[in-house]
Protein backbone atom coordinates (compact mmCIF):
# COMPACT_ATOMS: atom_id res chain seq x y z
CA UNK A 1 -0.52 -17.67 -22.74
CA UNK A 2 2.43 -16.29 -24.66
CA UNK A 3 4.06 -13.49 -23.61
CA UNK A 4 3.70 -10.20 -25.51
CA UNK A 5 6.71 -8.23 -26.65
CA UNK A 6 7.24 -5.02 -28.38
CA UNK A 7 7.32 -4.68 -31.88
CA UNK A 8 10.95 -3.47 -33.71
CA UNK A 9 9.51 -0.15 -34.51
CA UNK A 10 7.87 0.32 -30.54
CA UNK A 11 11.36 -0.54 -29.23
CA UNK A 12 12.95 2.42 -31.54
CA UNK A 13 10.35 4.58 -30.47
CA UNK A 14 11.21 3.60 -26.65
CA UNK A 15 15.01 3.98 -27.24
CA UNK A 16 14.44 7.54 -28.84
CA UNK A 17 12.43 8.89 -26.07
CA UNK A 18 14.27 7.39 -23.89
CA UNK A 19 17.62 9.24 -25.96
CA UNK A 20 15.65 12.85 -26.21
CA UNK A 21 14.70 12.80 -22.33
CA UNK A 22 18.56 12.24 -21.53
CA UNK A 23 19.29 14.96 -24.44
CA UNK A 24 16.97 17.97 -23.32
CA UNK A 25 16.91 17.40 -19.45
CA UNK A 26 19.66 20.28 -18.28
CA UNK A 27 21.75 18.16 -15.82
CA UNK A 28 23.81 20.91 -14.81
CA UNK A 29 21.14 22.94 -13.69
CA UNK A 30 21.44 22.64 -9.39
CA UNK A 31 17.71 21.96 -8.92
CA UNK A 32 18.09 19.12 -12.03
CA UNK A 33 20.90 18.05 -9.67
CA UNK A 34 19.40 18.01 -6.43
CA UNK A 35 16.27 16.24 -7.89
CA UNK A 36 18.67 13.54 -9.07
CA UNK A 37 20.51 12.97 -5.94
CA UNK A 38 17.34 13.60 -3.77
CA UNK A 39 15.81 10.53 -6.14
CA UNK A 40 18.83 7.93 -5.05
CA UNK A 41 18.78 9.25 -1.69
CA UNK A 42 15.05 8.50 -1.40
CA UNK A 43 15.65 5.36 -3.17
CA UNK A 44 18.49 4.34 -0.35
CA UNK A 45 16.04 5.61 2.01
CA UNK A 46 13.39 2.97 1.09
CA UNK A 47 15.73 0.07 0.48
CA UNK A 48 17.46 0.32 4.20
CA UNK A 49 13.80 1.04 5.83
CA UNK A 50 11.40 -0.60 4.03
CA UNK A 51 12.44 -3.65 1.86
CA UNK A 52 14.24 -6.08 4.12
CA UNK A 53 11.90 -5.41 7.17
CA UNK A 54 8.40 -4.70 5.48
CA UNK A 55 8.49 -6.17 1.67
CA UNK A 56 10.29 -9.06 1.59
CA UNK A 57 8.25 -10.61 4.84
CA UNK A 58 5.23 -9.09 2.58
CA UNK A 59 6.55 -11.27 -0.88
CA UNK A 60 6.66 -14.40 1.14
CA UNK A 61 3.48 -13.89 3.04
CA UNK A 62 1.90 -13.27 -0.71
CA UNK A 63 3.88 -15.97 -1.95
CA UNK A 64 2.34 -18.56 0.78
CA UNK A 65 -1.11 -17.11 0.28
CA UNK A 66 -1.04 -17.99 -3.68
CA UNK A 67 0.41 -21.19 -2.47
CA UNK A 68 -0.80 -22.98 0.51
CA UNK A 69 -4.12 -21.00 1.22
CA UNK A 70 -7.60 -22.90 0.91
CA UNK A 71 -9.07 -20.83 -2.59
CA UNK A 72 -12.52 -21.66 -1.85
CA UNK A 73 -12.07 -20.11 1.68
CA UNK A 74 -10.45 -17.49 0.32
CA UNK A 75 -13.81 -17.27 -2.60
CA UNK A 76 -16.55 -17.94 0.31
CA UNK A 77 -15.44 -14.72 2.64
CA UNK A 78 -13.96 -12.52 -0.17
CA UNK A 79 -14.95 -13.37 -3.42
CA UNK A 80 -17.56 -11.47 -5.48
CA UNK A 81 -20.67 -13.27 -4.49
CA UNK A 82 -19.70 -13.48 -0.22
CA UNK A 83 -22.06 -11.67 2.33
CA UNK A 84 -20.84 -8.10 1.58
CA UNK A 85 -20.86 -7.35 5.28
CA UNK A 86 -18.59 -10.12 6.13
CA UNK A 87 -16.14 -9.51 3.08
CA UNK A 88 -15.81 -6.00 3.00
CA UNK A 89 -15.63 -6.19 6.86
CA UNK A 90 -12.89 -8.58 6.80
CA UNK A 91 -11.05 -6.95 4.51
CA UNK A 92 -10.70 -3.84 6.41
CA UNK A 93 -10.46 -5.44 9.45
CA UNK A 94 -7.27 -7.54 8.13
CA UNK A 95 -5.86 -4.38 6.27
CA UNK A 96 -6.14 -2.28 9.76
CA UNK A 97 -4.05 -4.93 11.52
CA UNK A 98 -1.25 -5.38 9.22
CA UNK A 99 -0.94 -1.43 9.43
CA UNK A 100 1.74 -1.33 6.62
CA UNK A 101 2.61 1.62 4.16
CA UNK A 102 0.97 1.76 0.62
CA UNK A 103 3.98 -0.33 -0.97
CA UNK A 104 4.24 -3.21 1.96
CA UNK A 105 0.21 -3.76 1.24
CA UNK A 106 0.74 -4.48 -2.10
CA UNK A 107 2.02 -8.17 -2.10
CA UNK A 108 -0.31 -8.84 0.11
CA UNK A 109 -2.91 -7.18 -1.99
CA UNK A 110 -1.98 -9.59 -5.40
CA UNK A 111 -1.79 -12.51 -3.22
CA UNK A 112 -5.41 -12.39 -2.02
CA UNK A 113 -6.06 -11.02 -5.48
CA UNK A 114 -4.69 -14.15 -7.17
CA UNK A 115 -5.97 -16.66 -4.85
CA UNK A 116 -9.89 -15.60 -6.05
CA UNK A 117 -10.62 -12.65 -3.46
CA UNK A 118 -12.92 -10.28 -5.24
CA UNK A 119 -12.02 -7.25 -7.01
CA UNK A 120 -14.22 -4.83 -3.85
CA UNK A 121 -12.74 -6.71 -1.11
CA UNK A 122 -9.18 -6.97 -2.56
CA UNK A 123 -9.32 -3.26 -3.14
CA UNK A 124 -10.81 -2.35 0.09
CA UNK A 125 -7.82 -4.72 1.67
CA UNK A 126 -5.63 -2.71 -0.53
CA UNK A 127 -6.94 0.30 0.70
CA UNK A 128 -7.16 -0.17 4.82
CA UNK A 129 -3.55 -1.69 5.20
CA UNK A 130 -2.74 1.54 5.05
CA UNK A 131 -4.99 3.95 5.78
CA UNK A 132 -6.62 2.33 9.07
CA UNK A 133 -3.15 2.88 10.53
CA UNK A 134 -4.16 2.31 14.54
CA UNK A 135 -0.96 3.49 16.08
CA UNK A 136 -1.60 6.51 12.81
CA UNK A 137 -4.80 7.41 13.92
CA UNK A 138 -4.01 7.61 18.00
CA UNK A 139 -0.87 10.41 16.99
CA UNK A 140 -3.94 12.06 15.08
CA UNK A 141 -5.51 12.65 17.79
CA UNK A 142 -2.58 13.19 19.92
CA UNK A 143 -1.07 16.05 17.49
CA UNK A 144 -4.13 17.48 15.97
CA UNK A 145 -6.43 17.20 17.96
CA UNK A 146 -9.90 14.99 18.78
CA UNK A 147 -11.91 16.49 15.33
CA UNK A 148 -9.39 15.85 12.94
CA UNK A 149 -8.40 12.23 14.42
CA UNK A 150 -11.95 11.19 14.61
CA UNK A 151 -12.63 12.42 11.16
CA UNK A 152 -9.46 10.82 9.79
CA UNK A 153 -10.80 7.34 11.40
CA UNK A 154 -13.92 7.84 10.57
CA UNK A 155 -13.41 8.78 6.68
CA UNK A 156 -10.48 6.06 6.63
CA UNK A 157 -12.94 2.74 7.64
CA UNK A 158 -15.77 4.56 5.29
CA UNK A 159 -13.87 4.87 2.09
CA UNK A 160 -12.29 1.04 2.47
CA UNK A 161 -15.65 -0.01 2.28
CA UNK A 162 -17.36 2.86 -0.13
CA UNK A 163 -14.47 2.23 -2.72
CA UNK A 164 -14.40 -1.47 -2.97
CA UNK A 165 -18.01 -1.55 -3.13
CA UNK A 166 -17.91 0.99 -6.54
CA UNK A 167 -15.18 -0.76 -7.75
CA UNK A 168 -17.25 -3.87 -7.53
CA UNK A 169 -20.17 -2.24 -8.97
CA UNK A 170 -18.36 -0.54 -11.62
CA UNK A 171 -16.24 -4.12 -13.19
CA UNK A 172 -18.77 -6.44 -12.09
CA UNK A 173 -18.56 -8.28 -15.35
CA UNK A 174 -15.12 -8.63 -15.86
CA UNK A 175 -14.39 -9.83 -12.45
CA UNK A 176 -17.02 -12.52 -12.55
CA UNK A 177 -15.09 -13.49 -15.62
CA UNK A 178 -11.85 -13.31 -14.69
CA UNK A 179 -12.99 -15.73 -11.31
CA UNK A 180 -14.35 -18.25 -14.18
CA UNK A 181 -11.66 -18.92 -15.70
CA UNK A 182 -10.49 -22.23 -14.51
CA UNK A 183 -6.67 -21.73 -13.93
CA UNK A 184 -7.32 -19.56 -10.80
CA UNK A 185 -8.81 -22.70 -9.15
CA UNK A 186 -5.30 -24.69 -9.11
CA UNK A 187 -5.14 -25.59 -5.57
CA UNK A 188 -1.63 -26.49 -4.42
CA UNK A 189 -3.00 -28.04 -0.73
CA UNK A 190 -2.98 -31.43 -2.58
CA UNK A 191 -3.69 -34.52 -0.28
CA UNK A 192 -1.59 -33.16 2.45
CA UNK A 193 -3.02 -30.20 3.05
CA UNK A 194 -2.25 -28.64 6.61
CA UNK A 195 -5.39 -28.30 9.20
CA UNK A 196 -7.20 -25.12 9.60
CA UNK A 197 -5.23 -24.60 12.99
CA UNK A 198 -1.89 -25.44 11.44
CA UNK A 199 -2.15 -22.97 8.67
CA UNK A 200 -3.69 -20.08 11.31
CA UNK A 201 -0.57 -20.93 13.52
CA UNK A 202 1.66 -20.34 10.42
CA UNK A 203 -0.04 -17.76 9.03
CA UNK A 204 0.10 -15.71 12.08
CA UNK A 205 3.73 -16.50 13.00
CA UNK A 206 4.64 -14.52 9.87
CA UNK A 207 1.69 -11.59 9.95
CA UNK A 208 3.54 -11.49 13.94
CA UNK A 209 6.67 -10.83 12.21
CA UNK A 210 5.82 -8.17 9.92
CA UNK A 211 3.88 -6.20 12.28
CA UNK A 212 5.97 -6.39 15.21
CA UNK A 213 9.18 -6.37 13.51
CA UNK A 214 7.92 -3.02 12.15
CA UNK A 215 6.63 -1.67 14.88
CA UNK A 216 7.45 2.24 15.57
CA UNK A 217 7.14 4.43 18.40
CA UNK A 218 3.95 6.34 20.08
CA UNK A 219 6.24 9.41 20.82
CA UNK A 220 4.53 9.18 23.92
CA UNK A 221 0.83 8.68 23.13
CA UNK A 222 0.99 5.42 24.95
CA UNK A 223 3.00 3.90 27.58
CA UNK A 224 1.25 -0.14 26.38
CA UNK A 225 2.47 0.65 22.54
CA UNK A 226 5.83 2.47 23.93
CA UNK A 227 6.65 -0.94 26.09
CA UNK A 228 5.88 -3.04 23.20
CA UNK A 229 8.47 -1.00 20.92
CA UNK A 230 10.83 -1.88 23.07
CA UNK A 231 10.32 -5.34 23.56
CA UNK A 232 9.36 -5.66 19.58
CA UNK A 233 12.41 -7.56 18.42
CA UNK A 234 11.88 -10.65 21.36
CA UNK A 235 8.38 -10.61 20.48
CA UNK A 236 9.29 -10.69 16.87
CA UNK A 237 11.90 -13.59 17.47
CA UNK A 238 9.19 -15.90 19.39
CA UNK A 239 7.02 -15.73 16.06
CA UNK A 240 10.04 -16.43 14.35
CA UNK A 241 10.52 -19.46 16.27
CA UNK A 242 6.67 -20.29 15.94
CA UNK A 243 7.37 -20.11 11.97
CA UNK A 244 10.29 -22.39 12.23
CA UNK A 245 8.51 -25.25 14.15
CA UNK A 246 5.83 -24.80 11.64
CA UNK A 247 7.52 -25.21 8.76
CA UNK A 248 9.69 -28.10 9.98
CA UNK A 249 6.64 -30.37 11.28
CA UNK A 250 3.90 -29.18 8.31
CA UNK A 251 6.18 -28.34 5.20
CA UNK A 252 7.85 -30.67 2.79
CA UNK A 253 10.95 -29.77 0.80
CA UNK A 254 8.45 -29.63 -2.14
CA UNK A 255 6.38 -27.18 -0.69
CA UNK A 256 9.07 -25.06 0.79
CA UNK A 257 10.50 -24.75 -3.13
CA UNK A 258 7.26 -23.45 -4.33
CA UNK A 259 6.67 -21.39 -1.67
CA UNK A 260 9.91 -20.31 -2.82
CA UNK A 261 9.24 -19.81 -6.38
CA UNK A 262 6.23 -18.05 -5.62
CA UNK A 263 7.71 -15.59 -3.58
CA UNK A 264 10.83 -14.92 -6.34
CA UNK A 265 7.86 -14.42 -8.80
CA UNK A 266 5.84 -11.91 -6.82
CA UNK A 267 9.43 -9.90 -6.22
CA UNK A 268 10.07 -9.91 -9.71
CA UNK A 269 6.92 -8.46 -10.52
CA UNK A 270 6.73 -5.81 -7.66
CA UNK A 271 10.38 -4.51 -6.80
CA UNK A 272 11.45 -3.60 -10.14
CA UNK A 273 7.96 -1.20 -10.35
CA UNK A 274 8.72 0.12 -6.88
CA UNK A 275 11.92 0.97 -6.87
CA UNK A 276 11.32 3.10 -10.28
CA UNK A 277 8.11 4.45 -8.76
CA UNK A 278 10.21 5.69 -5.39
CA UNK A 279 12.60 6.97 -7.67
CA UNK A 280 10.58 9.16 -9.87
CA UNK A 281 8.61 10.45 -6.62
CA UNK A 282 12.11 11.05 -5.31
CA UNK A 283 13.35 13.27 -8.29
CA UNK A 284 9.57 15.26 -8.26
CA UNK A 285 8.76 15.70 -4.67
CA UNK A 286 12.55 14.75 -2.45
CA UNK A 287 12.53 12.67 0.66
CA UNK A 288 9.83 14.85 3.82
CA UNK A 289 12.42 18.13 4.62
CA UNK A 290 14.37 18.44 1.25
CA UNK A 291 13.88 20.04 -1.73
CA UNK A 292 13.32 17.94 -5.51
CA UNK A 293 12.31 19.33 -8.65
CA UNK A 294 8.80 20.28 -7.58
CA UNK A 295 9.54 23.05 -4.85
CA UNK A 296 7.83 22.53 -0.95
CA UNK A 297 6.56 26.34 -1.43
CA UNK A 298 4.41 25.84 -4.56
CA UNK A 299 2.61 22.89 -2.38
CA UNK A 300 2.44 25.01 0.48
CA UNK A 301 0.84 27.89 -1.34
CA UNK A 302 -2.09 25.75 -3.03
CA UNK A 303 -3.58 23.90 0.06
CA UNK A 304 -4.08 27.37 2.11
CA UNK A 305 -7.96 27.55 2.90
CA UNK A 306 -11.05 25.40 2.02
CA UNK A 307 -11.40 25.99 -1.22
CA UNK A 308 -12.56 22.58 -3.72
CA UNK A 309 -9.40 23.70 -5.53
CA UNK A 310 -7.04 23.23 -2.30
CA UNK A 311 -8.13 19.72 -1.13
CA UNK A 312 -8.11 18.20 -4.51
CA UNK A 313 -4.82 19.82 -5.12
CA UNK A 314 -3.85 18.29 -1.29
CA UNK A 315 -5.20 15.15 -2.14
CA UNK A 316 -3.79 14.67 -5.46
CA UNK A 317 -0.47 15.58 -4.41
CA UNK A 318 -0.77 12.91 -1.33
CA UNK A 319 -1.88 10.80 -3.60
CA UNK A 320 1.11 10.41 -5.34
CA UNK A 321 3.88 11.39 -2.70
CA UNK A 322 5.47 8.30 -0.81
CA UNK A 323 4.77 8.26 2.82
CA UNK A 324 6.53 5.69 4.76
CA UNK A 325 4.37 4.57 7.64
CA UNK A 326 3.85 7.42 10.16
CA UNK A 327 6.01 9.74 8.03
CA UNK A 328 2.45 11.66 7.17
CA UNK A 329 2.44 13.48 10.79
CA UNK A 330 5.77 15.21 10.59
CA UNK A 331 4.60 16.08 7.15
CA UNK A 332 1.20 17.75 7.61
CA UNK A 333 2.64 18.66 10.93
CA UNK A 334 5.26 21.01 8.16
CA UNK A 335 2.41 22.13 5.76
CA UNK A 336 -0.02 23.35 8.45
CA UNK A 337 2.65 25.04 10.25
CA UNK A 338 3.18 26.94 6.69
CA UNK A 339 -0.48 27.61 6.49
CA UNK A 340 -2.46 24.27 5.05
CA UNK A 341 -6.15 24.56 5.92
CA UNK A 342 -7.60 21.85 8.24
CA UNK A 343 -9.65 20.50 5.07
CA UNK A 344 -7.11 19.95 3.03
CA UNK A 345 -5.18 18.65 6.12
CA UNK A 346 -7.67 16.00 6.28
CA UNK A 347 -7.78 15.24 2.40
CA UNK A 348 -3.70 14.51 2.32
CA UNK A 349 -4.15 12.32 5.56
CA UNK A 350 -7.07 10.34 3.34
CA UNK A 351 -5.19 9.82 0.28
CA UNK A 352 -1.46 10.06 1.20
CA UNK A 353 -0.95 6.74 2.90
CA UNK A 354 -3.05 4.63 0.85
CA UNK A 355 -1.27 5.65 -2.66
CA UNK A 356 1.74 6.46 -3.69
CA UNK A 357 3.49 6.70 -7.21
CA UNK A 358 4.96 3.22 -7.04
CA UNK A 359 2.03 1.57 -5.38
CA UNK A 360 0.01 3.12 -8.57
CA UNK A 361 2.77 1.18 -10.63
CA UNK A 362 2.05 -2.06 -9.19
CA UNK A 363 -1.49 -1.76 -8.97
CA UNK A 364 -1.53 -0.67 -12.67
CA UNK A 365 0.81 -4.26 -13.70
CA UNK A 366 -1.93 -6.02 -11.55
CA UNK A 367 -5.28 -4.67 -12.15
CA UNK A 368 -4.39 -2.63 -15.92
CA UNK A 369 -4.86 0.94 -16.68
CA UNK A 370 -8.99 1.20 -16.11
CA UNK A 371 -9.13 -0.44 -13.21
CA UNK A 372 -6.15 1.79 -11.68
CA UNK A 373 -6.93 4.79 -13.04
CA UNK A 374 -10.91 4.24 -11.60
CA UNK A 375 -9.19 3.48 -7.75
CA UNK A 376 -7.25 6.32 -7.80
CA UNK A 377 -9.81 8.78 -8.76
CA UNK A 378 -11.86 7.74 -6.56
CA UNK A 379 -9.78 8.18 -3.34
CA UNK A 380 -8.75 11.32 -4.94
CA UNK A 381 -12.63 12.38 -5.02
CA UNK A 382 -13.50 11.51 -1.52
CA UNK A 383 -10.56 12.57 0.16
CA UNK A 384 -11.23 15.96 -1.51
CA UNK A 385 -14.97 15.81 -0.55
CA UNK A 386 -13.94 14.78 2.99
CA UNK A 387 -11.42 17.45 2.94
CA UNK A 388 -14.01 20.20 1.93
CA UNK A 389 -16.93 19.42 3.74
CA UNK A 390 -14.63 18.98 7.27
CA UNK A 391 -13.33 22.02 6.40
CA UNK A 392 -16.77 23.83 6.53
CA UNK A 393 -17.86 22.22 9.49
CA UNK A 394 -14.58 22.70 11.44
């Protein structure tokens, strides 16, 4: 398929925007500043926290998904026509696990995607990674209480499945099309192709790394999860090791290279949208504590009570902040301290972790504007509707 390029006259129109935004924005101004700095900051923030421990293990997990992964098994428990139960089950399930942040999900999210998962599933995958944070969900309880914990879990597990079941619904057609067309079955197992046990082993030695490697604190919610903080990097090494003796015995050079090239592929594709994502979020909304261009107190004075205004303001706003993995506590922790209603409360905790500006960026180059633009609305709808109706009860 050849590759589409702008036309001469779309490229002058870029390069004049482009020229006018640069002309009109008042750089001098100090909260033009600060936004600017607070953008790079952010942006430093993410690339010593985030990319080398949590994306890159995610880009070459996705890459050996795309790669070495059976399709068919991939098509029999996730694709559009699998026992719903089982796939949407299985997708949550696997997203809960992983317990990543809405950018570390989203490798893993294109390599399912690619390999012939359905559009439901893969959304729903895309969905619990992070929102059916465990080690989230326990400080939930621990910090605000029993009601709003269980209601977090409970909404969190509902809306992985209620979402990738209306996305199914909703591009039905198009999906079944798209897993028609016959270059997604190119299966790269060849003759050679590992065992089922094999491929588990190595598959888990690098899901082991990822999760353990990124494994943060309970601050004292539990002693088990505390212990195995502190013991995470020699549990993360024996994985390592597991991955090692995997790839030597089961992997040709051959196979390593296109592991290889699929990985460089899916980092092409993602980092470039991330790191301008986390850059604009950084210039809008500054890193949790400091101020950007949007100031804290305007948030803080829209999310006060139950109104349908306040949650969909709370979850809109979530919606396209960045939260880091666990970074949502300190946060709300903030905002209700300043006077956030419990509804709203609950509506930021539904939509926050599971969307971001740059995950919307990716998902968009993936999945195109409709398909997007449908997802996010609607875990900006039921967040808001979870937020509002909580809020009565509570």
């Amino acid at each position: 398929m050849a590759k589409k390029t702008l036309s001469p006259n779309k490229k002058l129109l870029l390069v004049a925007a482009v020229f006018f935004t640069i002309f009109f924005i008042p750089f001098t101004n100090p909260r033009v500043a600060g936004a600017i700095q607070e953008a790079f900051l952010m942006l430093s923030d993410y690339a010593h926290e985030h990319v080398l421990l949590c994306v890159v293990p995610a880009l070459f997990i996705a890459g050996a998904v795309v790669v070495f992964l059976n399709q068919q098994a991939v098509i029999k428990y996730l694709g559009p026509k699998a026992n719903k139960f089982v796939a949407y089950t299985v997708a949550s399930v696997s997203g809960a696990i992983l317990a990543v942040c809405s950018c570390t999900i989203l490798p893993l999210f294109k390599g399912i995607y690619k390999k012939g998962a359905g559009l439901g599933p893969a959304v729903s995958f895309l969905y619990s990674g992070p929102a059916v944070n465990v080690l989230a969900i326990i400080l939930s309880f621990k910090i605000f209480g029993w009601k709003l914990g269980v209601a977090r879990m409970v909404g969190a597990v509902g809306f992985a499945f209620i979402i990738g079941l209306i996305m199914q619904a909703i591009f039905r057609k198009e999906d079944e099309k798209r897993l028609s067309d016959e270059r997604m079955f190119q299966d790269h197992s060849g003759p050679e192709a590992r065992s089922l046990s094999q491929m588990v082993l190595f598959m888990l030695s690098m899901i082991g790394i990822l999760v353990f490697l990124n494994w943060a604190p309970s601050q004292g919610a539990s002693t088990v999860w505390d212990f195995i903080f502190k013991s995470k990097y020699w549990i993360t090494g024996a994985f390592a090791l597991v991955l090692v003796y995997a790839l030597i015995r089961w992997f040709s050079k051959d196979d390593l290279k296109e592991w290889g090239g699929a990985t460089r592929d899916f980092a092409l594709q993602i980092l470039p949208l991330l790191f301008g994502g986390v850059l604009v979020a950084g210039f809008l909304l500054g890193r949790p504590g400091h101020e950007a261009l949007i100031p804290s107190q305007w948030v803080e004075s829209l999310v006060g009570g139950n109104s349908i205004f306040a949650n969909f303001f709370a979850a809109i706003s979530g919606a396209f902040m960045y939260f880091a993995t666990l970074t949502e506590i300190p946060i709300l922790q903030g905002l209700m301290g300043a006077g956030m209603g419990n509804g709203p409360a609950l509506a930021l905790l539904l939509a926050g972790p599971s969307l971001s500006l740059p995950s919307m960026l990716v998902i968009g180059g993936e999945l195109g504007f409709k398909k997007t633009a449908v997802y996010v609305a609607l875990v900006v709808f039921f967040s808001t509707l979870a937020g509002f109706v909580y809020g009565m009860i509570v």
